[in-house]
C-alpha atoms as a PDB file:
ATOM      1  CA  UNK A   1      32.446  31.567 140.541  1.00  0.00           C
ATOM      2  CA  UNK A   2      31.728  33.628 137.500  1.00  0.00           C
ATOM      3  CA  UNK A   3      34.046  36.667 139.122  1.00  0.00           C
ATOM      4  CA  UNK A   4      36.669  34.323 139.947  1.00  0.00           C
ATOM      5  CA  UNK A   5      36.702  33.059 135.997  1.00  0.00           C
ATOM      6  CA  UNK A   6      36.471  36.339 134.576  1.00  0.00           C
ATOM      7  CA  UNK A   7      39.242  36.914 136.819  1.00  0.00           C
ATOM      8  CA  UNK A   8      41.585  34.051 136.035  1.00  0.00           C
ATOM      9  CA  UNK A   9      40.638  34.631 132.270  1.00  0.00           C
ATOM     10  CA  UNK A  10      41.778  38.311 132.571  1.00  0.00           C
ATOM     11  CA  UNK A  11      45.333  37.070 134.362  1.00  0.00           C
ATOM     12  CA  UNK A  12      45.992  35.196 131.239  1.00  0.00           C
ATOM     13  CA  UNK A  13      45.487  37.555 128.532  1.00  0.00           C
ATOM     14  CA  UNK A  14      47.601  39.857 130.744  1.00  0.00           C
ATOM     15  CA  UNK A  15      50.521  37.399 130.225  1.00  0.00           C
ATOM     16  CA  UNK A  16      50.145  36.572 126.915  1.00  0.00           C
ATOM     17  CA  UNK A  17      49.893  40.086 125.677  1.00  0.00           C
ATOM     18  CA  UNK A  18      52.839  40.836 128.016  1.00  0.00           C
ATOM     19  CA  UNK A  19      55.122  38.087 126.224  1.00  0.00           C
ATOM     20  CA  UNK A  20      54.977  40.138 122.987  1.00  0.00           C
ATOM     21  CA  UNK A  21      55.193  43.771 124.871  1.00  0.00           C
ATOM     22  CA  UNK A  22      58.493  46.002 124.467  1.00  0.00           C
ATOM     23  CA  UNK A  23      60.841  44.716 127.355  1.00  0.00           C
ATOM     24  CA  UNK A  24      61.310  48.346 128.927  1.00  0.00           C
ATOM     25  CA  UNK A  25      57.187  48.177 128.907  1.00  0.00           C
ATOM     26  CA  UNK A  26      56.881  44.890 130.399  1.00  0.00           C
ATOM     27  CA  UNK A  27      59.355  45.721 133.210  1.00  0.00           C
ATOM     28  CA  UNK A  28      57.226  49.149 133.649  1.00  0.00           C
ATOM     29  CA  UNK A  29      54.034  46.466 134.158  1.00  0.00           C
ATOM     30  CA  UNK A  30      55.749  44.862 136.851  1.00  0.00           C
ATOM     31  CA  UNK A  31      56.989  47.638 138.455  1.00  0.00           C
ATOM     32  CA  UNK A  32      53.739  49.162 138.662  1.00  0.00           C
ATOM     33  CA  UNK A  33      51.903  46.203 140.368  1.00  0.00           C
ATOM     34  CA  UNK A  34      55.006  45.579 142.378  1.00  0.00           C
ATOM     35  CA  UNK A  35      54.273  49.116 144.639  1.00  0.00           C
ATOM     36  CA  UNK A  36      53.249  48.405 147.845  1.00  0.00           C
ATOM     37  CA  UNK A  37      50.870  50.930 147.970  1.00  0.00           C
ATOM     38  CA  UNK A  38      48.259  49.139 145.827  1.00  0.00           C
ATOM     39  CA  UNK A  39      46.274  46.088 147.106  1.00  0.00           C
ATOM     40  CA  UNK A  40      47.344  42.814 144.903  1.00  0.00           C
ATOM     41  CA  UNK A  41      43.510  41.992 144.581  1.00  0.00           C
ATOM     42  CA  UNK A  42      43.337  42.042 140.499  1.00  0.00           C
ATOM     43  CA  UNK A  43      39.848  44.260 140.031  1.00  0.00           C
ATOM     44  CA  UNK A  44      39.827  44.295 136.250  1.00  0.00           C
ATOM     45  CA  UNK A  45      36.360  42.998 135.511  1.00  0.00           C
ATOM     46  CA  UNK A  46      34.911  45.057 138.407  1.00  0.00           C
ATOM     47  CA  UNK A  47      35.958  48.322 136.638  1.00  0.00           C
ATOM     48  CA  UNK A  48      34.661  47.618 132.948  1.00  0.00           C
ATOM     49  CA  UNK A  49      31.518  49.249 134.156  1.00  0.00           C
ATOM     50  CA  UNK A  50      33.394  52.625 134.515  1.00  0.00           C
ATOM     51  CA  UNK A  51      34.610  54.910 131.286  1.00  0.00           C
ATOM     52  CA  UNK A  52      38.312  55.560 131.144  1.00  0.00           C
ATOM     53  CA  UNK A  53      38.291  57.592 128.729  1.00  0.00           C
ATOM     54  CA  UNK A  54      38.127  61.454 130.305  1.00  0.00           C
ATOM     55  CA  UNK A  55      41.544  60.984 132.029  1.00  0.00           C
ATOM     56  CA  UNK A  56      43.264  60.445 129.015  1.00  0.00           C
ATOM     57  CA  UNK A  57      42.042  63.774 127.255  1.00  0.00           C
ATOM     58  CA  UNK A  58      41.678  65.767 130.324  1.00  0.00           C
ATOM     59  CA  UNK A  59      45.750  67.485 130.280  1.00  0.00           C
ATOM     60  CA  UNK A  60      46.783  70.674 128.757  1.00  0.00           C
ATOM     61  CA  UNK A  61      48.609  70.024 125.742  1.00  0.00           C
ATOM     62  CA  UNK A  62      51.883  72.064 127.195  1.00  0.00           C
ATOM     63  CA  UNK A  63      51.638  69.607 130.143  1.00  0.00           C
ATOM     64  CA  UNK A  64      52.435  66.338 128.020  1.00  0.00           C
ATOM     65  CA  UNK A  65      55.677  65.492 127.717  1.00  0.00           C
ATOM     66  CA  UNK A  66      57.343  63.096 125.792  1.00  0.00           C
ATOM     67  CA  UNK A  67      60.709  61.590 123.566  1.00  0.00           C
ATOM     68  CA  UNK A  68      61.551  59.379 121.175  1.00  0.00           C
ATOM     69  CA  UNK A  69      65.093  57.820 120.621  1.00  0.00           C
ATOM     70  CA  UNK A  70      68.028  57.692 122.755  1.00  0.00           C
ATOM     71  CA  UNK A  71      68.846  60.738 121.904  1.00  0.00           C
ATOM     72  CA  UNK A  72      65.194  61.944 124.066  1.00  0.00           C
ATOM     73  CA  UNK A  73      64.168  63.984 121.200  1.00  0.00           C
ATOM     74  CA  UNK A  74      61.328  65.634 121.974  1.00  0.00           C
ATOM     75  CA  UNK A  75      57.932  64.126 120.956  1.00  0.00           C
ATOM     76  CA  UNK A  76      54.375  65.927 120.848  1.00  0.00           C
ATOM     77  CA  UNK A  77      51.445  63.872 120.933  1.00  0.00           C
ATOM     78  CA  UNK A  78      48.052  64.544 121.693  1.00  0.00           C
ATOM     79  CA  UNK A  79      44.809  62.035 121.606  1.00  0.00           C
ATOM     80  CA  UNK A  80      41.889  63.897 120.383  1.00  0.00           C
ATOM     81  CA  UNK A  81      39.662  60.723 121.041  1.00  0.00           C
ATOM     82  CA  UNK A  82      39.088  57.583 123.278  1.00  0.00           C
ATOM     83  CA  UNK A  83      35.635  55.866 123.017  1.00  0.00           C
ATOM     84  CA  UNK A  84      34.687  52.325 124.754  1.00  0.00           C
ATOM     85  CA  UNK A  85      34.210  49.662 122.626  1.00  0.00           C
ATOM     86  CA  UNK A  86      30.395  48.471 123.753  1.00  0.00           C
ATOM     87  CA  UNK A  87      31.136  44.825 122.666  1.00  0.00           C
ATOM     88  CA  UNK A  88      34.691  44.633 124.058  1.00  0.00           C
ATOM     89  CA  UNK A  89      34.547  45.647 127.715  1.00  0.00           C
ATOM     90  CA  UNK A  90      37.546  47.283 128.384  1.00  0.00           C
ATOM     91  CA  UNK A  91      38.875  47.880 124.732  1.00  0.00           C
ATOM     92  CA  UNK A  92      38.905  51.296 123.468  1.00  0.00           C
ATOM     93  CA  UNK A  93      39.049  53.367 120.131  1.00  0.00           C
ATOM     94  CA  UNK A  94      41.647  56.136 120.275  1.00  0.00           C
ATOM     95  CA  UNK A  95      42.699  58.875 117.962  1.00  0.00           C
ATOM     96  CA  UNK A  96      45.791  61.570 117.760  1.00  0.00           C
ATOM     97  CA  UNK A  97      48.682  62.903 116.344  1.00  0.00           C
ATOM     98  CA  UNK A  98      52.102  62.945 117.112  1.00  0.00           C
ATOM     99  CA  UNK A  99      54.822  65.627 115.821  1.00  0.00           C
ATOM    100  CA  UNK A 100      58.769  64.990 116.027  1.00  0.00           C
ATOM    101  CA  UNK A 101      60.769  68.184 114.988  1.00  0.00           C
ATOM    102  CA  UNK A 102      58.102  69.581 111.698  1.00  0.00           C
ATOM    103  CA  UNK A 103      57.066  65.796 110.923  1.00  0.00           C
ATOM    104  CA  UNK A 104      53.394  65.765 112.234  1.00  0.00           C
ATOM    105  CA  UNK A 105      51.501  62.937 111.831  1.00  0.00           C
ATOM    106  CA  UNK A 106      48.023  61.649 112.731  1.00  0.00           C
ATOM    107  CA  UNK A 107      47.499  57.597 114.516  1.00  0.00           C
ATOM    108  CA  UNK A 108      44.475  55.531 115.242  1.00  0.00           C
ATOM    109  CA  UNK A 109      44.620  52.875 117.291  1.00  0.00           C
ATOM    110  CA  UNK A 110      43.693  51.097 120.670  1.00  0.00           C
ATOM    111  CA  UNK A 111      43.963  50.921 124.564  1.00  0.00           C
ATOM    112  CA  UNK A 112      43.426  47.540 126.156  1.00  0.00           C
ATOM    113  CA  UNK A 113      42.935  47.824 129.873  1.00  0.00           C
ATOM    114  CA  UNK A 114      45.291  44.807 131.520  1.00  0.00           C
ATOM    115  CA  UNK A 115      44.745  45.293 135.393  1.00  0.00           C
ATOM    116  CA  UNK A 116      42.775  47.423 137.710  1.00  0.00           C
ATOM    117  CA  UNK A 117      44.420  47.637 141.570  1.00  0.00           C
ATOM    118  CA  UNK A 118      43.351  50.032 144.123  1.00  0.00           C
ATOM    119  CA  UNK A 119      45.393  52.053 146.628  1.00  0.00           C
ATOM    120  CA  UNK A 120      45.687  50.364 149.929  1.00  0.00           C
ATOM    121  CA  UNK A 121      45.007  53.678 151.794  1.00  0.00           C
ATOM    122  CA  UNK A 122      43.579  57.109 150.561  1.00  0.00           C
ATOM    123  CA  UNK A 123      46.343  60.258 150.208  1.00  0.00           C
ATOM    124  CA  UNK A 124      46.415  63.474 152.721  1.00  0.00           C
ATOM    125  CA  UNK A 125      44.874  66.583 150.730  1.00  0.00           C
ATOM    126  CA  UNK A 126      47.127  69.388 150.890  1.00  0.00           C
ATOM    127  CA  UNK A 127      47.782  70.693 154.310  1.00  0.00           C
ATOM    128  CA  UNK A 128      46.107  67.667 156.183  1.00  0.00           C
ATOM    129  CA  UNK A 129      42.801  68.509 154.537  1.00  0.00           C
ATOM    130  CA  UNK A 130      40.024  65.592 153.457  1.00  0.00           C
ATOM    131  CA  UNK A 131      40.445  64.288 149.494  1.00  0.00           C
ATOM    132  CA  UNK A 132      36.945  63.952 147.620  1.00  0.00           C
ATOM    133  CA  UNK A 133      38.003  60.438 147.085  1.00  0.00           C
ATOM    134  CA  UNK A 134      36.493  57.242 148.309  1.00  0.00           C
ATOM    135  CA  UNK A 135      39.191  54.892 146.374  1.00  0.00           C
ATOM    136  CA  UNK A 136      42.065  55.791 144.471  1.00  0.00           C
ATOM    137  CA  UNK A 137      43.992  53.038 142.106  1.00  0.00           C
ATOM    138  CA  UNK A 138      45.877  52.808 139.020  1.00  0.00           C
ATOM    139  CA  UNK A 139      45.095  51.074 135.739  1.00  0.00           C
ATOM    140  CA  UNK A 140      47.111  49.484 133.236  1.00  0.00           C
ATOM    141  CA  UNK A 141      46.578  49.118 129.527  1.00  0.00           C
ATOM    142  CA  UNK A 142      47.946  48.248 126.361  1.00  0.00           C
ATOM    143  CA  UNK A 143      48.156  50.511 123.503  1.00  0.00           C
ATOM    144  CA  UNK A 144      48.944  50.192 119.737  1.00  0.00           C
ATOM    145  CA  UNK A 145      48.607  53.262 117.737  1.00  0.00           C
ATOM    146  CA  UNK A 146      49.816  53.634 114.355  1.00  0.00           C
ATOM    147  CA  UNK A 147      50.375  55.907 111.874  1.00  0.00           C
ATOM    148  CA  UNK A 148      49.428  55.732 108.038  1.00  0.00           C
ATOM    149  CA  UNK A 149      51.673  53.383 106.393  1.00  0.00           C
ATOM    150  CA  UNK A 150      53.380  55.486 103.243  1.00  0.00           C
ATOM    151  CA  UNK A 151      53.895  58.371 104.924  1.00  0.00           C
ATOM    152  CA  UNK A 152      57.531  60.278 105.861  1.00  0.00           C
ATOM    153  CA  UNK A 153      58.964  58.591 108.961  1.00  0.00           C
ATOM    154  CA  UNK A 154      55.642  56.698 109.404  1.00  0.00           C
ATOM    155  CA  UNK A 155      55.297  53.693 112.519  1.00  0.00           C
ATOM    156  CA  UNK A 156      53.756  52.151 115.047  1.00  0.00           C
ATOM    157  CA  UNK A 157      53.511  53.382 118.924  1.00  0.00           C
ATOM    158  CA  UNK A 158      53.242  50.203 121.303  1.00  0.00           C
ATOM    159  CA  UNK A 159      53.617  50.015 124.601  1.00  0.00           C
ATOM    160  CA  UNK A 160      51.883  50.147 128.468  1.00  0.00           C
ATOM    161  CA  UNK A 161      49.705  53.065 129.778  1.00  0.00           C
ATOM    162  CA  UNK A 162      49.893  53.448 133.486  1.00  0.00           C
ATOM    163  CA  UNK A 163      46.869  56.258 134.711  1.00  0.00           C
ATOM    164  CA  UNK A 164      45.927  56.962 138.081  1.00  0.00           C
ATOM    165  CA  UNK A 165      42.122  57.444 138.762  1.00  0.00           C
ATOM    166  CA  UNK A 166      39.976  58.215 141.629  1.00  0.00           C
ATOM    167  CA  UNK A 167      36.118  57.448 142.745  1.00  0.00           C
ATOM    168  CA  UNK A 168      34.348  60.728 143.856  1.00  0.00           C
ATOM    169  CA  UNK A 169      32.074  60.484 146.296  1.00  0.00           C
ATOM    170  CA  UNK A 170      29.750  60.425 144.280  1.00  0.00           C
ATOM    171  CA  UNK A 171      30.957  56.757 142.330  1.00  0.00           C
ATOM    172  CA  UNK A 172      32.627  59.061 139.456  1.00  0.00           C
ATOM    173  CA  UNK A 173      35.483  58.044 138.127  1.00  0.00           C
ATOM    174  CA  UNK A 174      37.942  60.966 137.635  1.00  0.00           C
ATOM    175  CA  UNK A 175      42.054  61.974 137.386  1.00  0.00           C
ATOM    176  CA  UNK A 176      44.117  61.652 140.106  1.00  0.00           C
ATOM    177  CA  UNK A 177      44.855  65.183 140.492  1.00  0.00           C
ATOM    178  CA  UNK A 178      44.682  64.474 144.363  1.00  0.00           C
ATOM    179  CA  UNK A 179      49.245  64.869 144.801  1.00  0.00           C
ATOM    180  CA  UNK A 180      49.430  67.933 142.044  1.00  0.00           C
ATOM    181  CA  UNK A 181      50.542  70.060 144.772  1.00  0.00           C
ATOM    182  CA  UNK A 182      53.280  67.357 145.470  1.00  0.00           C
ATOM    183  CA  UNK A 183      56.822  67.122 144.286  1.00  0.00           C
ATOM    184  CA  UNK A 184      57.283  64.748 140.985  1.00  0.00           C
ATOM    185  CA  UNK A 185      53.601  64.642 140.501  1.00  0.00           C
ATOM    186  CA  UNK A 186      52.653  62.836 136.870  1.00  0.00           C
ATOM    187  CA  UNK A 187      49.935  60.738 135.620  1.00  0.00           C
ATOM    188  CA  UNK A 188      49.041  58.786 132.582  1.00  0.00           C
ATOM    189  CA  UNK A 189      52.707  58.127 132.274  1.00  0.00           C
ATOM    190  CA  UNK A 190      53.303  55.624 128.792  1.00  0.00           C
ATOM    191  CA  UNK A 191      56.544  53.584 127.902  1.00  0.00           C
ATOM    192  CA  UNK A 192      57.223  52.121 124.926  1.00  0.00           C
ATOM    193  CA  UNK A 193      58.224  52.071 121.584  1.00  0.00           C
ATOM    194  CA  UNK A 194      58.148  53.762 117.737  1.00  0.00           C
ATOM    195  CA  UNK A 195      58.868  51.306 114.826  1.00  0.00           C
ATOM    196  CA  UNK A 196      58.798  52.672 111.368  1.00  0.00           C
ATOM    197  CA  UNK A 197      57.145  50.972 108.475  1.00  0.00           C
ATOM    198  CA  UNK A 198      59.921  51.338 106.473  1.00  0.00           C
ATOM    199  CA  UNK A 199      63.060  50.353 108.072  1.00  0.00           C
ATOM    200  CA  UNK A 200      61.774  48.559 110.859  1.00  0.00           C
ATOM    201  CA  UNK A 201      63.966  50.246 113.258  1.00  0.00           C
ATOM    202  CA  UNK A 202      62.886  50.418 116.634  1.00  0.00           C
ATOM    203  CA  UNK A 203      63.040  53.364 119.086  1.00  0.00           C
ATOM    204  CA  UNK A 204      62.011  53.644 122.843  1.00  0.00           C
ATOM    205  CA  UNK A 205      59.642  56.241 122.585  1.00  0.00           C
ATOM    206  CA  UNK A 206      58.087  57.544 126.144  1.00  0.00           C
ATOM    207  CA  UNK A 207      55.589  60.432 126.702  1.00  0.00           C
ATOM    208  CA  UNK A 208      53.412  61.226 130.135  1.00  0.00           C
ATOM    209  CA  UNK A 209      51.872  64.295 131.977  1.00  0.00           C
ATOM    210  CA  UNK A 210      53.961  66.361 133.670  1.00  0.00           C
ATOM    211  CA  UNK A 211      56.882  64.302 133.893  1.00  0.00           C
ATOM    212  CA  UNK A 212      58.256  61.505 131.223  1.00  0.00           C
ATOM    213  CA  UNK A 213      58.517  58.020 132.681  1.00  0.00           C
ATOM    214  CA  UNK A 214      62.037  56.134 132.417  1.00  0.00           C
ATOM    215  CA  UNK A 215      63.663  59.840 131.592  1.00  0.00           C
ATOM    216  CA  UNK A 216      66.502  59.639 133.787  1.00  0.00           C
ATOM    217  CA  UNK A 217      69.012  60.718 131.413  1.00  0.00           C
ATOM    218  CA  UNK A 218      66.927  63.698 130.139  1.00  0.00           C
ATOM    219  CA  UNK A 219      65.101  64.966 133.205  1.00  0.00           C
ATOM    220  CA  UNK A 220      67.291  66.870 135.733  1.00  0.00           C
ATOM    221  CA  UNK A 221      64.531  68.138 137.715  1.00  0.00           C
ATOM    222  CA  UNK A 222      63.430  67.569 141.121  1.00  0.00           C
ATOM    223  CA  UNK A 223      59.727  69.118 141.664  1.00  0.00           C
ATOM    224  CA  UNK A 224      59.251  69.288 138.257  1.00  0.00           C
ATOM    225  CA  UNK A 225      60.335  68.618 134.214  1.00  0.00           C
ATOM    226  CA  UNK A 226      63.705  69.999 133.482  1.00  0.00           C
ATOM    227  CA  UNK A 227      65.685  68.757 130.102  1.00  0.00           C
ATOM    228  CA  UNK A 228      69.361  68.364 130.631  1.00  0.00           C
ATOM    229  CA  UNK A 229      71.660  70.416 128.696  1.00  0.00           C
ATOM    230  CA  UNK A 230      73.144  67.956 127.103  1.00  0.00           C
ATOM    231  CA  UNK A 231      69.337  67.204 125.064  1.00  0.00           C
ATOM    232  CA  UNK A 232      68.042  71.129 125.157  1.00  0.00           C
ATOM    233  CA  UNK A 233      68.952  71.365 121.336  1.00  0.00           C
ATOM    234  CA  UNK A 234      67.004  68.097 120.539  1.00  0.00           C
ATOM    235  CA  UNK A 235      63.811  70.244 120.477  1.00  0.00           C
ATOM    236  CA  UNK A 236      63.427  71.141 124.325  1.00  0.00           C
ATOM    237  CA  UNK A 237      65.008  74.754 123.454  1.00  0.00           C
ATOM    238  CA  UNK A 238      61.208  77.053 123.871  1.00  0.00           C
ATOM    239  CA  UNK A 239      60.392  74.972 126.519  1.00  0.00           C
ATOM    240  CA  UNK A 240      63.181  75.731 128.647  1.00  0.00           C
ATOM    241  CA  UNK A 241      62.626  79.453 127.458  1.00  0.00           C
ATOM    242  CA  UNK A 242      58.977  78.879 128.891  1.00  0.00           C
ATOM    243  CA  UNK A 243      59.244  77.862 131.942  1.00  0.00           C
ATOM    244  CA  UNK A 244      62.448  78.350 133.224  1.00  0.00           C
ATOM    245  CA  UNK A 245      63.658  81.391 131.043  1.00  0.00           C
ATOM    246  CA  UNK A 246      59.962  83.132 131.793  1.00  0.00           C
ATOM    247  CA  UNK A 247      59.654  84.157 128.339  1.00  0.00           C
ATOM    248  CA  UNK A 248      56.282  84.868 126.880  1.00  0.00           C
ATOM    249  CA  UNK A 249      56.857  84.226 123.305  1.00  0.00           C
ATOM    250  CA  UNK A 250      58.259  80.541 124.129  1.00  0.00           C
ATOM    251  CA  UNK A 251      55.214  80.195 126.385  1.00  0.00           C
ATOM    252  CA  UNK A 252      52.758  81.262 123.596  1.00  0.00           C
ATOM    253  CA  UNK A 253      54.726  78.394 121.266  1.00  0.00           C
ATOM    254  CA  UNK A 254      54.158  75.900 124.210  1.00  0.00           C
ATOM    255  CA  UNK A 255      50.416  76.449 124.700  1.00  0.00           C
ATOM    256  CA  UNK A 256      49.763  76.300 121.368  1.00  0.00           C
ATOM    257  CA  UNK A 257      47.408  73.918 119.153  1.00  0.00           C
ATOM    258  CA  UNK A 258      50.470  72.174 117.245  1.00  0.00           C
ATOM    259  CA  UNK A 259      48.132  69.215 115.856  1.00  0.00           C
ATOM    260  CA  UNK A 260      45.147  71.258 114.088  1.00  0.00           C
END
C-alpha cells in the first residue's frame, strides 16, 4: 500500500511540474516514456536508494555537445558537481559552467528525478557477446540551473534530463555505455531552454553526450555529430577541424579545460 502511494504521489508531481516545463521539454518527456522498449511500470521510489550522480560527470568534456538559439550556436557546459540531497530523495545539488562564444559563466542549481522505467529486454554486447548488465532503464529529471543574476548575458537553464543507466552485476548503478559501439549512440541527452535575467527572452537551448537531442537542423551526421554548413561559423569551426579535418591543433582546443 505504502509503494502504491509513494507511487501515485510521484505521478502527480510529475504532472504538475510538467504543466510549467518548456513545451519542446514536455513533448521530449512523453516521447521518452512513449518507447516501447521500456516497461510502463513507473519505478521512481524504487530507485531513490541508488546515486545518480556519477553518470552525469562521467563524459569527456570534448564529448558534450550542445546549442543555444535557433541559430544552434554552439554551447559548452560542463557540471563539476551533483550531490543527493539526504532529506529530499531524489533531489540533487548540481554545479557548472556554461560558455557561449568568450561569455563563460558559472550556474548552481538542481536535478529532480521525475520517472524511473526499465528496459523491457537487455541489449546484445558487441558481436553477440554477454553485457555486464542485469537491468538497463532510463531516468528522467528536471533541472533548473541558473546563472548569477547581474552578470553579461546572465539566465536560467530549465528543462528535462533524459540518462540511460545500467545495474552491474554486482547491483551498481553505472552509464549506459553498453550501444557506444553503435551508430547514433548518446546519453544524458537535455532539452530545454535559456532565459536571460534581463530581457526575459527565451531560447531553446539543448546540450547531450555525443549527439544533441532535437538537432535536426544542425546535425548532418549519421554514426556520429556532424554540424551543417550552414551553422559551422556559429562556433562549430575547430570542431569540424578536429574531427573531421584531423587537425591536431583544433583537437588540442577541443580537449581542453575551457571552464577552469
Amino acid at each position: 500500500m505504502f509503494v502504491i502511494k509513494v507511487e501515485v504521489a510521484a505521478a502527480v508531481a510529475a504532472l504538475v511540474i510538467g504543466s510549467s516545463m518548456p513545451m519542446e521539454s514536455e513533448q521530449y518527456r512523453r516521447q521518452v516514456l512513449a518507447d516501447k522498449a521500456l516497461r510502463p511500470v513507473e519505478q521512481l521510489s524504487r530507485y531513490h536508494r541508488y546515486d545518480f550522480s556519477p553518470l552525469w560527470l562521467k563524459t569527456d568534456n570534448e564529448n558534450i555537445l550542445g546549442f543555444i538559439g535557433n541559430d544552434y550556436q554552439r554551447l559548452r557546459i560542463k557540471l563539476l558537481t551533483a550531490r543527493p540531497d539526504p532529506r529530499q530523495p531524489g533531489r540533487y545539488s548540481v554545479t557548472g559552467k556554461s560558455k557561449v562564444k568568450d561569455n563563460l559563466l558559472p550556474f548552481e542549481g538542481t536535478f529532480r528525478l521525475l520517472h524511473v522505467r526499465e528496459a523491457a529486454a537487455l541489449p546484445e554486447g558487441l558481436d553477440g557477446a554477454a553485457v555486464p548488465a542485469v537491468k538497463t532503464g532510463v531516468m528522467l529529471a528536471e533541472y533548473e540551473l541558473k546563472e548569477p543574476a547581474g552578470q553579461q548575458s546572465a539566465g536560467v537553464f530549465r528543462g528535462i534530463l533524459s540518462t540511460n543507466w545500467y545495474l552491474d552485476r554486482s547491483g551498481k548503478m553505472q552509464y549506459d555505455d553498453l550501444r557506444q559501439h553503435a551508430d547514433a549512440f548518446s546519453n544524458n541527452q537535455c532539452v530545454g531552454t535559456w532565459q536571460s535575467y534581463k530581457t526575459n527572452l527565451t531560447k531553446r537551448c539543448n546540450w547531450g553526450d555525443h549527439r544533441i537531442p532535437a538537432a535536426a537542423g544542425l546535425d548532418q551526421g549519421a554514426g556520429e555529430f556532424s554540424p551543417a554548413d550552414k551553422y559551422v561559423a556559429n562556433g562549430w569551426q575547430s570542431y569540424r577541424q578536429a574531427w573531421a579535418d584531423n587537425d591536431a591543433e583544433a583537437r588540442r582546443q577541443e580537449k581542453a579545460e575551457w571552464w577552469k
